[in-house]
Protein backbone atom coordinates (compact mmCIF):
# COMPACT_ATOMS: atom_id res chain seq x y z
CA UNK A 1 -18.94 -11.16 28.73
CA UNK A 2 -22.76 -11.73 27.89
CA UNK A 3 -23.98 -10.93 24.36
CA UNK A 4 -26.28 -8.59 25.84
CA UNK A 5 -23.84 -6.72 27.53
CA UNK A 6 -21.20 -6.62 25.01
CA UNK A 7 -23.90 -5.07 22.67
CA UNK A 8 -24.68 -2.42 24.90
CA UNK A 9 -20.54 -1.83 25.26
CA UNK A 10 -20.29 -1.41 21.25
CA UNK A 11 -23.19 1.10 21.30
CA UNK A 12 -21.69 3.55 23.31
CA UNK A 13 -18.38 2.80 21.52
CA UNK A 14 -17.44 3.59 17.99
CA UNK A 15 -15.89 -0.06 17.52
CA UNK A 16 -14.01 -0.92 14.41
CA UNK A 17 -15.13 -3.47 12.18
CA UNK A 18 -12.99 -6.54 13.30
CA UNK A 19 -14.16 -5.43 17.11
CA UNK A 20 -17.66 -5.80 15.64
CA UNK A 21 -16.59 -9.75 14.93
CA UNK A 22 -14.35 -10.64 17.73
CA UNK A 23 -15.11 -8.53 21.33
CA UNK A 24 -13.68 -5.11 21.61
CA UNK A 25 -10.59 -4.80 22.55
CA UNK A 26 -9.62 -4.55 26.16
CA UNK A 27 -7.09 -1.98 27.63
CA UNK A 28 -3.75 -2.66 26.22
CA UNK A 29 -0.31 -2.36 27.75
CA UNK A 30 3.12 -1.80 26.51
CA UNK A 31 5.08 -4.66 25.32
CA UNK A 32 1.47 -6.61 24.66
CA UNK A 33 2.35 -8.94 21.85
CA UNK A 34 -0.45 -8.53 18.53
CA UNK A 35 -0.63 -11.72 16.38
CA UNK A 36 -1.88 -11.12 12.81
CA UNK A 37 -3.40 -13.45 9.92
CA UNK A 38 -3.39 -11.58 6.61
CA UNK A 39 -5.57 -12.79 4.14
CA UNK A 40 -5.43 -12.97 0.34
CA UNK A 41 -1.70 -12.57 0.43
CA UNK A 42 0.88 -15.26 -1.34
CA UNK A 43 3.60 -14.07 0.70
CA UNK A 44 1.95 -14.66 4.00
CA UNK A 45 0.37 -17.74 3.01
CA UNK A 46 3.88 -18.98 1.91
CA UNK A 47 4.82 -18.29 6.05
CA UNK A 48 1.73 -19.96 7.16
CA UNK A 49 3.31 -22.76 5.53
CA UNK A 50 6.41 -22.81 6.45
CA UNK A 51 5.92 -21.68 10.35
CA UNK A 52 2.76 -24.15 10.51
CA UNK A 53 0.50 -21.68 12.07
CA UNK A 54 -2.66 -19.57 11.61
CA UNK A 55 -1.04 -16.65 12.17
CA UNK A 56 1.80 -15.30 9.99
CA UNK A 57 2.58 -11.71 11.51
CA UNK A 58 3.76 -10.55 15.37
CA UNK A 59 3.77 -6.67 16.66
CA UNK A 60 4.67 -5.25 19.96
CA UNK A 61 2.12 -2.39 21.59
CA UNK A 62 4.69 0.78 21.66
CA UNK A 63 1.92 3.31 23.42
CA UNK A 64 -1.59 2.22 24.45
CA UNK A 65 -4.37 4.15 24.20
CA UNK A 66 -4.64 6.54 27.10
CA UNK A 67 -7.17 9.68 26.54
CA UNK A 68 -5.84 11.50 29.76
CA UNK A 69 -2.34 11.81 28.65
CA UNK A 70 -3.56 12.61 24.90
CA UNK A 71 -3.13 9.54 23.46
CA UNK A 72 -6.24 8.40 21.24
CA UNK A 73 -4.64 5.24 19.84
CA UNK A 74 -2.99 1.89 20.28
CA UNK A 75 0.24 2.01 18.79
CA UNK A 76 2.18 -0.92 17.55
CA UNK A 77 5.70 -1.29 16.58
CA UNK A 78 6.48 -4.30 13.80
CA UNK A 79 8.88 -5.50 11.19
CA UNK A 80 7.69 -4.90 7.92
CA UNK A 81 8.42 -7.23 4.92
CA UNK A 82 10.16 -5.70 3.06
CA UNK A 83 10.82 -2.35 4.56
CA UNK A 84 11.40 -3.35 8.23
CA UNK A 85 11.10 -1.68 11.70
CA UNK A 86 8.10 0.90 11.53
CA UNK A 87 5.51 1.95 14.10
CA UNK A 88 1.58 2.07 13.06
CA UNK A 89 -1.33 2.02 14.95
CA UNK A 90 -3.46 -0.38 15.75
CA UNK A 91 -6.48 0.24 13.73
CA UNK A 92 -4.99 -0.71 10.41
CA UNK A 93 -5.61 -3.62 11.34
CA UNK A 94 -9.12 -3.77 13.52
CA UNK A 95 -10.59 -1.44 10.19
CA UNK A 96 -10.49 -4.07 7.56
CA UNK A 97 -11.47 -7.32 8.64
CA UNK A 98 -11.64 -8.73 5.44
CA UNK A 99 -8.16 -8.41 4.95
CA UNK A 100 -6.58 -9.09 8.86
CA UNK A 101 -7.29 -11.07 11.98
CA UNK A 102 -5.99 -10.23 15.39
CA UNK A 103 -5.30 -12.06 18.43
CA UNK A 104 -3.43 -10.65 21.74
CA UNK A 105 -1.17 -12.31 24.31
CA UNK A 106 0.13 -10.72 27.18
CA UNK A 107 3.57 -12.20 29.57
CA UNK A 108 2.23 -12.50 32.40
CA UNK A 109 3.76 -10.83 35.80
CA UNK A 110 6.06 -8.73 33.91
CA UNK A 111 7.24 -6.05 35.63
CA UNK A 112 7.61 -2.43 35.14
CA UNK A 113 11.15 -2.14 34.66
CA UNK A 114 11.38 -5.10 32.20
CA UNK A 115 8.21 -3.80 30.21
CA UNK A 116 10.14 0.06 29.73
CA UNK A 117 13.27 -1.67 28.80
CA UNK A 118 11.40 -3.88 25.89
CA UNK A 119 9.81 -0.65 24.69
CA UNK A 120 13.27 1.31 24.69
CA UNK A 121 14.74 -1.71 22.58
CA UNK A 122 12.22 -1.32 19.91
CA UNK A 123 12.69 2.24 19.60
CA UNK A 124 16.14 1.70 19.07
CA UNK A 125 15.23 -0.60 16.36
CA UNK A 126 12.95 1.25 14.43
CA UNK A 127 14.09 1.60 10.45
CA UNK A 128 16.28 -1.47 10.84
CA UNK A 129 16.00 -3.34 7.69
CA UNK A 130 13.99 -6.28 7.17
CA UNK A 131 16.19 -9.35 5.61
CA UNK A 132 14.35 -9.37 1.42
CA UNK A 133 13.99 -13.23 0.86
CA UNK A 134 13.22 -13.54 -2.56
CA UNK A 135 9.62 -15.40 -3.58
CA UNK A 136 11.80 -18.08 -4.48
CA UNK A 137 13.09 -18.70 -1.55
CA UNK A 138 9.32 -18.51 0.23
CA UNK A 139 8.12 -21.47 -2.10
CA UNK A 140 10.88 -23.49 -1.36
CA UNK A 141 10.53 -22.65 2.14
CA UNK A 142 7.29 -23.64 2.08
CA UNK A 143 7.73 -27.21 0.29
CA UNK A 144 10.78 -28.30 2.34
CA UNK A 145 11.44 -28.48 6.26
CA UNK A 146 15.44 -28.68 5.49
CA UNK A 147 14.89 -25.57 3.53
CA UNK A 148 12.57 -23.33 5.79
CA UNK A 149 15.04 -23.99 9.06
CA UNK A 150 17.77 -22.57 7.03
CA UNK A 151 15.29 -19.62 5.50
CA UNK A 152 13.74 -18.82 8.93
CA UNK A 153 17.45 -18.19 10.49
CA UNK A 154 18.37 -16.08 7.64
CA UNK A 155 15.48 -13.73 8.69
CA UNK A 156 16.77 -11.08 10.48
CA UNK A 157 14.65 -8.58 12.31
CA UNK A 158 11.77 -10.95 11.25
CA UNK A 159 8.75 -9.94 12.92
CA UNK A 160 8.40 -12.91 16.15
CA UNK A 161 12.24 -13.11 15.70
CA UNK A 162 12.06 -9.16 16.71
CA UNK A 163 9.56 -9.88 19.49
CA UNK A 164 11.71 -12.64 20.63
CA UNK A 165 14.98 -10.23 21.02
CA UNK A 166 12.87 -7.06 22.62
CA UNK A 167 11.93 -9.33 25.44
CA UNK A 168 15.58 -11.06 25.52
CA UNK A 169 17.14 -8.23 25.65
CA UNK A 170 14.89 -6.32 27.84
CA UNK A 171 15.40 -9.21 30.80
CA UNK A 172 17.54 -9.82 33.74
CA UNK A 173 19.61 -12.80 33.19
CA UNK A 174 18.62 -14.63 35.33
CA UNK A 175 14.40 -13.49 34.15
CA UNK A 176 15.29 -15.13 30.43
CA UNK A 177 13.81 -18.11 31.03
CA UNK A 178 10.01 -16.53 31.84
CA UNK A 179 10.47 -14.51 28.13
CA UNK A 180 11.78 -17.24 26.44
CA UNK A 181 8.86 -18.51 23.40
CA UNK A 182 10.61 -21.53 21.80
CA UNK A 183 12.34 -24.27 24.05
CA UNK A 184 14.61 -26.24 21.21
CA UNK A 185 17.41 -23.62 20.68
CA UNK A 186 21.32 -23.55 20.78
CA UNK A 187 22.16 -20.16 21.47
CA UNK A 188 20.38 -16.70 22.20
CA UNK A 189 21.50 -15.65 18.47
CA UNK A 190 19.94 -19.08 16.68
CA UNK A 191 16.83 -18.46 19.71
CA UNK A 192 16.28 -14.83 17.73
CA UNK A 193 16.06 -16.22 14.70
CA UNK A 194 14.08 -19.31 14.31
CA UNK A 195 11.24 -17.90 16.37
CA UNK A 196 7.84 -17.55 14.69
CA UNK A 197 4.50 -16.32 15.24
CA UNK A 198 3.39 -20.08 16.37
CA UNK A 199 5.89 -20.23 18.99
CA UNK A 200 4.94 -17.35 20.39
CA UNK A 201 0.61 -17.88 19.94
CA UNK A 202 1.51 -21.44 21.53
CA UNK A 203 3.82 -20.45 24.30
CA UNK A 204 2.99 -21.08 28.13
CA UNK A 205 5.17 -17.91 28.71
CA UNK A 206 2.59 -16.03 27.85
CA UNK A 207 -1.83 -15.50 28.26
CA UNK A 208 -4.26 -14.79 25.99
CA UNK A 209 -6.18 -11.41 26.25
CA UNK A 210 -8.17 -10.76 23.31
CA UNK A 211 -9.54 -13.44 20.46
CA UNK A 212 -7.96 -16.61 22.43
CA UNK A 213 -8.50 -20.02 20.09
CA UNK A 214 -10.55 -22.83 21.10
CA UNK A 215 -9.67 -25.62 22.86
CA UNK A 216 -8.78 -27.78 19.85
CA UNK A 217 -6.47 -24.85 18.51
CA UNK A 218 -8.81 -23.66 15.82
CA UNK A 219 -9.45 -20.13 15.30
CA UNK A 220 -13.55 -19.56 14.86
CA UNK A 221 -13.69 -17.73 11.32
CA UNK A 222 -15.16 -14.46 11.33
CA UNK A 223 -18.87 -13.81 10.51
CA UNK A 224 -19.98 -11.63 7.68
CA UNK A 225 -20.75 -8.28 8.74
């Protein structure tokens, strides 16, 4: 979109702050998968680590924004470290970007069925508890590859590992394949677990919508507001 015109679009909408920096959002749909960098946080920089990404943090959209049936918000459902399934909205996120960065993918040609079934298996979920690695085990995650395989698959309901699984779940068998983010597994359960954010930000299964990287990979840093 032209700067010119994307301007004009933020005038006549009351953006939030990160939408200032990075496009506004377009419309969402259910099952849209959010990616999330936190800054100034050990515990997330400890993942960045150990998962080799930019991006430390996965949530599923539960309920777009739709005005005409009454719903003013994007909302998101996510594991939680350390309290587990919850559902937010959006907006925590887009109101502080000092503190949070967002990108949005999308699977691709997923139909309407498959995308009610993913959203029934995370309401299912919600209040499942989060596995509590102790900040022990993060740092010695995060300083040996050995270590963070065996970490990663003790982390249940992890928040790509939870992604991973609605989707699973959610498909026909013989659809798994197209909703499948990581290619070296052994089984659906080991699939579940050892899936992070990066898989999922670097997958072909799925297309960026909103805040899409460069072509080297790198992620342009925000501007000061």
């Amino acid at each position: 979109m032209p700067k010119e015109e994307e301007k004009e679009k933020q005038e006549k909408y009351a953006c939030f702050p990160l939408e200032k920096i990075r496009g506004i959002l377009p419309p969402l749909r259910e099952a849209d998968i959010v990616l999330v960098h936190q800054k100034h946080s050990f515990i997330r920089f400890l993942l960045r680590v150990i998962t080799n990404s930019y991006w430390d943090h996965v949530a599923l959209v539960l309920f777009p924004k739709n005005p005409s049936k009454g719903q003013f918000y994007n909302q998101i459902i996510e594991a939680t470290y350390p309290r587990g399934i919850e559902i937010h909205k959006l907006e925590k996120y887009l109101k502080d970007p000092g503190t949070y960065d967002i990108a949005i993918k999308r699977v691709p040609n997923l139909d309407e069925a498959t995308r009610k079934r993913t959203v029934a298996f995370m309401l299912m979920n919600v209040d499942a508890p989060y596995y509590k690695g102790s900040i022990f085990s993060f740092i010695f995650a995060a300083l040996s590859k050995k270590f963070s395989i065996k970490f990663l698959a003790q982390q249940r309901f992890c928040s790509s590992g939870f992604v991973q699984k609605a989707f699973y779940e959610a498909a026909n068998w013989d659809e798994r394949e197209k909703l499948i983010f990581r290619k070296d597994y052994l089984s659906p359960m080991e699939l579940q677990d050892l899936t992070t954010p990066a898989d999922i930000a670097n997958s072909a299964n799925t297309v960026w919508i909103y805040n899409q990287p460069m072509p080297n990979g790198k992620i342009c840093k925000p501007k000061k507001l």
